[in-house]
Protein backbone atom coordinates (compact mmCIF):
# COMPACT_ATOMS: atom_id res chain seq x y z
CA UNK A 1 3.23 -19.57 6.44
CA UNK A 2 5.94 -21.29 8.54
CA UNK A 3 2.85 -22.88 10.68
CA UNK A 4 0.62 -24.20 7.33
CA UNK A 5 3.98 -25.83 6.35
CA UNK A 6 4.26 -26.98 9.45
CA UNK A 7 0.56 -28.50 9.74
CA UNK A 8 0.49 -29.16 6.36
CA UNK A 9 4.35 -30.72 4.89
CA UNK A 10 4.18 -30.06 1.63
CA UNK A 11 2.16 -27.06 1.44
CA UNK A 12 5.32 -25.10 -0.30
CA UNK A 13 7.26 -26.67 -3.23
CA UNK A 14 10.41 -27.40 -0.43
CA UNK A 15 8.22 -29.76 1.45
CA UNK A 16 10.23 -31.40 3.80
CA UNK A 17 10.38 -33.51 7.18
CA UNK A 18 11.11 -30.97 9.51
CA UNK A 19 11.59 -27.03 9.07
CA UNK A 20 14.84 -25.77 9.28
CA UNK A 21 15.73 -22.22 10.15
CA UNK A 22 16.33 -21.37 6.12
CA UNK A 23 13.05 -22.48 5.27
CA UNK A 24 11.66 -19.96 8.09
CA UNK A 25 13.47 -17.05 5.96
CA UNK A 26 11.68 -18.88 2.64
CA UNK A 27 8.49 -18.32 4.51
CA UNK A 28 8.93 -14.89 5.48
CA UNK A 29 10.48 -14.13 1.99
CA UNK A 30 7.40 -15.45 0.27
CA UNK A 31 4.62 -13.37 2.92
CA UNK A 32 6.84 -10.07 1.92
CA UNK A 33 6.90 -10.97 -1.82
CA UNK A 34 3.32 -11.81 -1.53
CA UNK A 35 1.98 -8.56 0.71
CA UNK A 36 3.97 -5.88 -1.03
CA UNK A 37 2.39 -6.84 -5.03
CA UNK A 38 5.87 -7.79 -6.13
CA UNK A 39 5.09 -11.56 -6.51
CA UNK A 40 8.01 -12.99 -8.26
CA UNK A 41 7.14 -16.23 -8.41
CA UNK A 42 10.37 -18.56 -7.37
CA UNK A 43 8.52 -19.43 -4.11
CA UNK A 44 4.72 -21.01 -4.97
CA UNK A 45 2.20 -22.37 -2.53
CA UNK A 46 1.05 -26.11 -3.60
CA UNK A 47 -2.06 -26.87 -1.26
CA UNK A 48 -5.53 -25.13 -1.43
CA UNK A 49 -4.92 -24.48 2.50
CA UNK A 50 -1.84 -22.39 1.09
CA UNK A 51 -3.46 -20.75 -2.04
CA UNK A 52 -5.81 -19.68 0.32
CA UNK A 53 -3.52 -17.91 2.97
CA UNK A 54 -1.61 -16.52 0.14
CA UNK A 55 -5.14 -15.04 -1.71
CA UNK A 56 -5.85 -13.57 1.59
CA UNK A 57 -2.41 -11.87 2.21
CA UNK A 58 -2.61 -10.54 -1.04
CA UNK A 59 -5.62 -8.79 -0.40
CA UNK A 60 -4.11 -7.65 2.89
CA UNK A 61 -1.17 -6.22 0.88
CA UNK A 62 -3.60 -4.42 -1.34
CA UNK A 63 -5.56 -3.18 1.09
CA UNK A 64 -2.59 -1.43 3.15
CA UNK A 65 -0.45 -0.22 0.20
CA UNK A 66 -3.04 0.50 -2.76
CA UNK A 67 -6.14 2.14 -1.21
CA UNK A 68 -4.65 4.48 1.33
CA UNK A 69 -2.40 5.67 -1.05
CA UNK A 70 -5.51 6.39 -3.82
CA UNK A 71 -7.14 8.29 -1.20
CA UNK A 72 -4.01 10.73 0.12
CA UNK A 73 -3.52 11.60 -3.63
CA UNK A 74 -7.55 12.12 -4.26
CA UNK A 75 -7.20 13.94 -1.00
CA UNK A 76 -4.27 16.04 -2.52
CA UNK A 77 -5.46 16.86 -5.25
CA UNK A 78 -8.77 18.40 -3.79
CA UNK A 79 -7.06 20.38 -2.03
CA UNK A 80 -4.87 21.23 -4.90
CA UNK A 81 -8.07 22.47 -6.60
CA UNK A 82 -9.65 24.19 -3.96
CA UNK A 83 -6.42 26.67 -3.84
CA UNK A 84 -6.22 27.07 -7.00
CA UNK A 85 -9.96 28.62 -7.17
CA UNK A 86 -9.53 31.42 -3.90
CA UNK A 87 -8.38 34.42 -6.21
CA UNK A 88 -7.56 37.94 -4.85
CA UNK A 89 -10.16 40.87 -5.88
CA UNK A 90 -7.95 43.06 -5.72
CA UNK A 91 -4.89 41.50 -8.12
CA UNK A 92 -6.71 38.24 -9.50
CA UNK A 93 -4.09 36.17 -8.20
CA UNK A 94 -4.75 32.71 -7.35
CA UNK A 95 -3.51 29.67 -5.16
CA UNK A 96 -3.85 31.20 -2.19
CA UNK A 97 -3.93 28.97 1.28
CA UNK A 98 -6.95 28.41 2.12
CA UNK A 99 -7.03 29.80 6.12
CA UNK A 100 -5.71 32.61 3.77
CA UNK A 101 -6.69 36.04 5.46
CA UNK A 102 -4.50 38.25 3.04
CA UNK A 103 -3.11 38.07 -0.83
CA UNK A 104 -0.02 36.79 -0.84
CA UNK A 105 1.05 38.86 -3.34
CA UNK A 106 -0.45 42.04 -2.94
CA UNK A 107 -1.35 42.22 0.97
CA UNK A 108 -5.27 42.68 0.28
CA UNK A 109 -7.60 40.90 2.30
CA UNK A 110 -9.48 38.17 0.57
C-alpha cells in the first residue's frame, strides 16, 4: 500500500506530499487490518486503484485464514466419525484408532 500511495498521493485519507516513516506503519496497519477480516475501519482507501488492492487483499486474507481452516475441521471431524463406527465384536466398544489391531478395552483383535 505504501507504493499506491506513493504512485498515487491521495490514495489513503492522509494523502500527503511525501511519506513519512509513520505513514509506512499506517500502511502496514491497514494491509494487517485488511488480511486478517478484522477491518476496523479508521484507515479507508479513497481511489479505485486502492479499493481495488484492498478487495484483492481481502480475498487473500480469506483465502489463507477461512478455507484451510473449514477443511482441517471437515477433515477432523471425518475422522472423528470414522472412529467412532470401528466397534469391538467381542465387547461392542467403540472409538477405536483406526490402524487399531486390538480393543482397547478388552485386548480382542478387531
Amino acid at each position: 500500500f505504501e507504493l499506491i500511495e506513493h504512485l498515487s498521493p491521495g490514495s489513503f485519507e492522509f494523502a500527503m506530499e511525501t511519506l513519512p516513516k509513520e505513514v509506512g506503519y499506517k500502511l502496514g496497519y491497514f494491509s494487517l487490518v485488511t488480511l486478517t477480516t478484522v477491518g476496523y475501519g479508521d484507515i479507508s482507501p479513497q481511489t479505485n486503484l486502492g479499493q481495488m488492492v484492498a478487495a484483492a487483499i481481502m480475498m487473500l486474507g480469506y483465502a489463507i485464514i477461512a478455507i484451510p481452516t473449514g477443511i482441517v475441521t471437515m477433515e477432523l471431524s471425518r475422522a472423528r466419525g470414522r472412529m467412532a463406527v470401528r466397534r469391538c465384536v467381542n465387547c461392542s466398544e467403540g472409538g477405536h484408532d483406526l490402524d487399531a489391531a486390538h480393543c482397547k478395552w478388552c485386548g480382542a483383535r478387531l
